[in-house]
C-alpha atoms as a PDB file:
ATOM      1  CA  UNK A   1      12.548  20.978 -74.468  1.00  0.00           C
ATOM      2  CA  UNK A   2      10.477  19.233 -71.785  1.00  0.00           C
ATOM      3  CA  UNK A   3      12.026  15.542 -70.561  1.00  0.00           C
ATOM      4  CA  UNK A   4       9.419  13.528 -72.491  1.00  0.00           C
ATOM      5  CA  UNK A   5       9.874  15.122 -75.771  1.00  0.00           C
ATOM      6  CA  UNK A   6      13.338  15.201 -75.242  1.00  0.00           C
ATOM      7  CA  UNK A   7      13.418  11.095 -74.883  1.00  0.00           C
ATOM      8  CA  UNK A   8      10.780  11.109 -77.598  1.00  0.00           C
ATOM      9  CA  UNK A   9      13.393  12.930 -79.703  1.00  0.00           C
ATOM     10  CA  UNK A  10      16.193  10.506 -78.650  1.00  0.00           C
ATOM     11  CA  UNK A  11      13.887   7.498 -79.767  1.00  0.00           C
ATOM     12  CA  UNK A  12      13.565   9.102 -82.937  1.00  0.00           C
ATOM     13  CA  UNK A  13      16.653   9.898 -83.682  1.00  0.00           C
ATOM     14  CA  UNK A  14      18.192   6.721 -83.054  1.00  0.00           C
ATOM     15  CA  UNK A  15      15.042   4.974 -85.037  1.00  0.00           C
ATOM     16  CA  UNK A  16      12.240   3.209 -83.199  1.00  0.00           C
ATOM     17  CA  UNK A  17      13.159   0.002 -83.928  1.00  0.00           C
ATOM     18  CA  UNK A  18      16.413   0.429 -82.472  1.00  0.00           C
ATOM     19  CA  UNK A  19      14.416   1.008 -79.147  1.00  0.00           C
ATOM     20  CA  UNK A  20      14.080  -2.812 -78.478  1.00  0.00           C
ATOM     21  CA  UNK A  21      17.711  -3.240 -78.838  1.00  0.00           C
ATOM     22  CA  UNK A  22      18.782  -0.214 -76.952  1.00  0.00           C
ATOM     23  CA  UNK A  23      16.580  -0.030 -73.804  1.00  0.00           C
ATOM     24  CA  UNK A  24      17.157  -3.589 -72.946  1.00  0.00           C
ATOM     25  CA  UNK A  25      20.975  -2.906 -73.266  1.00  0.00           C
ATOM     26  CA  UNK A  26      20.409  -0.220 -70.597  1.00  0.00           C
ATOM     27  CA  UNK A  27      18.161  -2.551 -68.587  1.00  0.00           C
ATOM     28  CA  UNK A  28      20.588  -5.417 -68.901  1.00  0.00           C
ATOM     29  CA  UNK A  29      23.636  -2.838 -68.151  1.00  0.00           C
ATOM     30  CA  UNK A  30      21.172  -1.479 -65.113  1.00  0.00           C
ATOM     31  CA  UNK A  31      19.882  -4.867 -63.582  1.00  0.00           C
ATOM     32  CA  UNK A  32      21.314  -8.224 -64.676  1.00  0.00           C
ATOM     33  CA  UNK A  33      23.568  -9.625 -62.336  1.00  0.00           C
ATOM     34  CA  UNK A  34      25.806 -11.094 -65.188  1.00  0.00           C
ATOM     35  CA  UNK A  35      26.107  -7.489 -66.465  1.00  0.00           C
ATOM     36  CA  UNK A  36      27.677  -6.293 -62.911  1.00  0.00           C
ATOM     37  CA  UNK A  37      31.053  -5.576 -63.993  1.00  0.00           C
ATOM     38  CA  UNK A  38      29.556  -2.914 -66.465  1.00  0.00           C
ATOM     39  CA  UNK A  39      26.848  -1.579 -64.372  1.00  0.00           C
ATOM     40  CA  UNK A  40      28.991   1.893 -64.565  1.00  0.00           C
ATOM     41  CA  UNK A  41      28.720   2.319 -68.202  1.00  0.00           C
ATOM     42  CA  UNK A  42      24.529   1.797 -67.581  1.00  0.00           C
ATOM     43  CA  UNK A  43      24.691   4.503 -64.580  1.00  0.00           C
ATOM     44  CA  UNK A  44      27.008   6.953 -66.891  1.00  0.00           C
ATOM     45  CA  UNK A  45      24.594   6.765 -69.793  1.00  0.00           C
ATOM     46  CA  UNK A  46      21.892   7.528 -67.581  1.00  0.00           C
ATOM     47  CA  UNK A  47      23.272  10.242 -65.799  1.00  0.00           C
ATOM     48  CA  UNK A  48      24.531  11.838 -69.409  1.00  0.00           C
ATOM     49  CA  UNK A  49      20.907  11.624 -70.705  1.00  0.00           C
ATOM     50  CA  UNK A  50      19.853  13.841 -67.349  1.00  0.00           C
ATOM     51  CA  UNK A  51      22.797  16.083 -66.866  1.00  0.00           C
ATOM     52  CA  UNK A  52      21.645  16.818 -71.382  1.00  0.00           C
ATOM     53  CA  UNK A  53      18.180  17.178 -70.160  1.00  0.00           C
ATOM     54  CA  UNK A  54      18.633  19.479 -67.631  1.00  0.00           C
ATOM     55  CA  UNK A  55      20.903  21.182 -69.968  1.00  0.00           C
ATOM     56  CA  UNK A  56      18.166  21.537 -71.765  1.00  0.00           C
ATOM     57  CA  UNK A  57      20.871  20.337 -74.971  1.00  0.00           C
ATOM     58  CA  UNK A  58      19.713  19.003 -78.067  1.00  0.00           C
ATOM     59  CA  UNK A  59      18.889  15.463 -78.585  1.00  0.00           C
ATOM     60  CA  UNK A  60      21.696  14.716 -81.031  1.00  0.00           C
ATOM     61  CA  UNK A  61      24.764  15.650 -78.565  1.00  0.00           C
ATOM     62  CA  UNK A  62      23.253  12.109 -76.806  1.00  0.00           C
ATOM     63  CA  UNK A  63      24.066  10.037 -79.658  1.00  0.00           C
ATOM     64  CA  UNK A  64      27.671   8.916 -78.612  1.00  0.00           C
ATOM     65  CA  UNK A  65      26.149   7.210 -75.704  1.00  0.00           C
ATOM     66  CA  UNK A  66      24.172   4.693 -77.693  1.00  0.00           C
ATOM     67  CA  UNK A  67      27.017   2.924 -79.387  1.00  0.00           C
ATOM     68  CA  UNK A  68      27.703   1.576 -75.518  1.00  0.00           C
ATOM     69  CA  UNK A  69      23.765   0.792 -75.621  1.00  0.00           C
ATOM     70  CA  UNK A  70      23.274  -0.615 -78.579  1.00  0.00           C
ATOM     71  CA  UNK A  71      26.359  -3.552 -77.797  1.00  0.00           C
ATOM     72  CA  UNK A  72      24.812  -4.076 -74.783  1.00  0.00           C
ATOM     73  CA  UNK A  73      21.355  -4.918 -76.180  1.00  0.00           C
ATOM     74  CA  UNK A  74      23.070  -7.267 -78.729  1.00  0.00           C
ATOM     75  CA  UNK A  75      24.826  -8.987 -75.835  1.00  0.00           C
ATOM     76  CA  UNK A  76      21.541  -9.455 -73.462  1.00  0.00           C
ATOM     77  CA  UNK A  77      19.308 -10.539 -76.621  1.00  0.00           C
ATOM     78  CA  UNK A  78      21.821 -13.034 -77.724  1.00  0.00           C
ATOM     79  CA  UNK A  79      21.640 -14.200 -74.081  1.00  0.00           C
ATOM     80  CA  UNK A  80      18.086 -14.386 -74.063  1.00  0.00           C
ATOM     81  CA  UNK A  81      17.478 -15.992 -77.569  1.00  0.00           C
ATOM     82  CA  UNK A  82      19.982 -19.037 -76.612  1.00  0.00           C
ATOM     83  CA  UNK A  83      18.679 -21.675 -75.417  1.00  0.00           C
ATOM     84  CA  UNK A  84      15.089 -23.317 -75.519  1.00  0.00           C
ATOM     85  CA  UNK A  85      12.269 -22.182 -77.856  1.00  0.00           C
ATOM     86  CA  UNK A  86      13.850 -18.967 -77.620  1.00  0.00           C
ATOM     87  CA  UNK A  87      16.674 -19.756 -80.419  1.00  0.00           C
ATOM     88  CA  UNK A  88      14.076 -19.680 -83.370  1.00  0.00           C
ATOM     89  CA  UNK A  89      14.502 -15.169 -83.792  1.00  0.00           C
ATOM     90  CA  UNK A  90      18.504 -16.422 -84.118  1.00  0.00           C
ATOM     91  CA  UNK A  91      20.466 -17.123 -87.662  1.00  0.00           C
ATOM     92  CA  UNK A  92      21.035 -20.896 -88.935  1.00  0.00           C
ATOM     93  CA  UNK A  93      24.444 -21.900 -88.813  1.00  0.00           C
ATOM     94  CA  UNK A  94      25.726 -24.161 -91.500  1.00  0.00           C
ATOM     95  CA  UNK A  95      28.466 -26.099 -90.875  1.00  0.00           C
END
């Protein structure tokens, strides 16, 4: 399976909206200085994705890397959405 089918596949699989929580987890994991201490787990779920591609595996074996993905992207949106005009995507909270 070529690379961009095989990310196509991984999108897929993990459901397209998930995409906009997942890929900023592994930009936030990859870039944001607050995120340092964890910059590992971004570089290991790249390099998995790679070492599977050139493997030449099937999609599926990558989906116990997303759980690590997926926590990150709920950590950098809830960062994001916190302050400002940004807190109107975020719950009400009734006290």
């Amino acid at each position: 399976m070529p690379p961009l089918a095989f990310v196509g596949e991984l999108v897929l699989e993990q459901h397209p909206v998930n995409l906009l929580v997942w890929s900023v987890g592994l930009c936030w994991l990859l870039f944001a200085a607050r995120a340092r201490p964890f910059r590992l787990l971004g570089l290991v779920v790249v390099f998995g994705i790679v070492l599977l591609m050139l493997q030449r595996a099937k999609p599926y074996y990558a989906a116990g890397l997303f759980p690590v993905l997926l926590a990150a992207g709920a950590c950098a949106w809830e960062g994001f959405t916190s302050n400002g005009w940004r807190r109107w995507p975020r719950s009400r909270r009734r006290r």
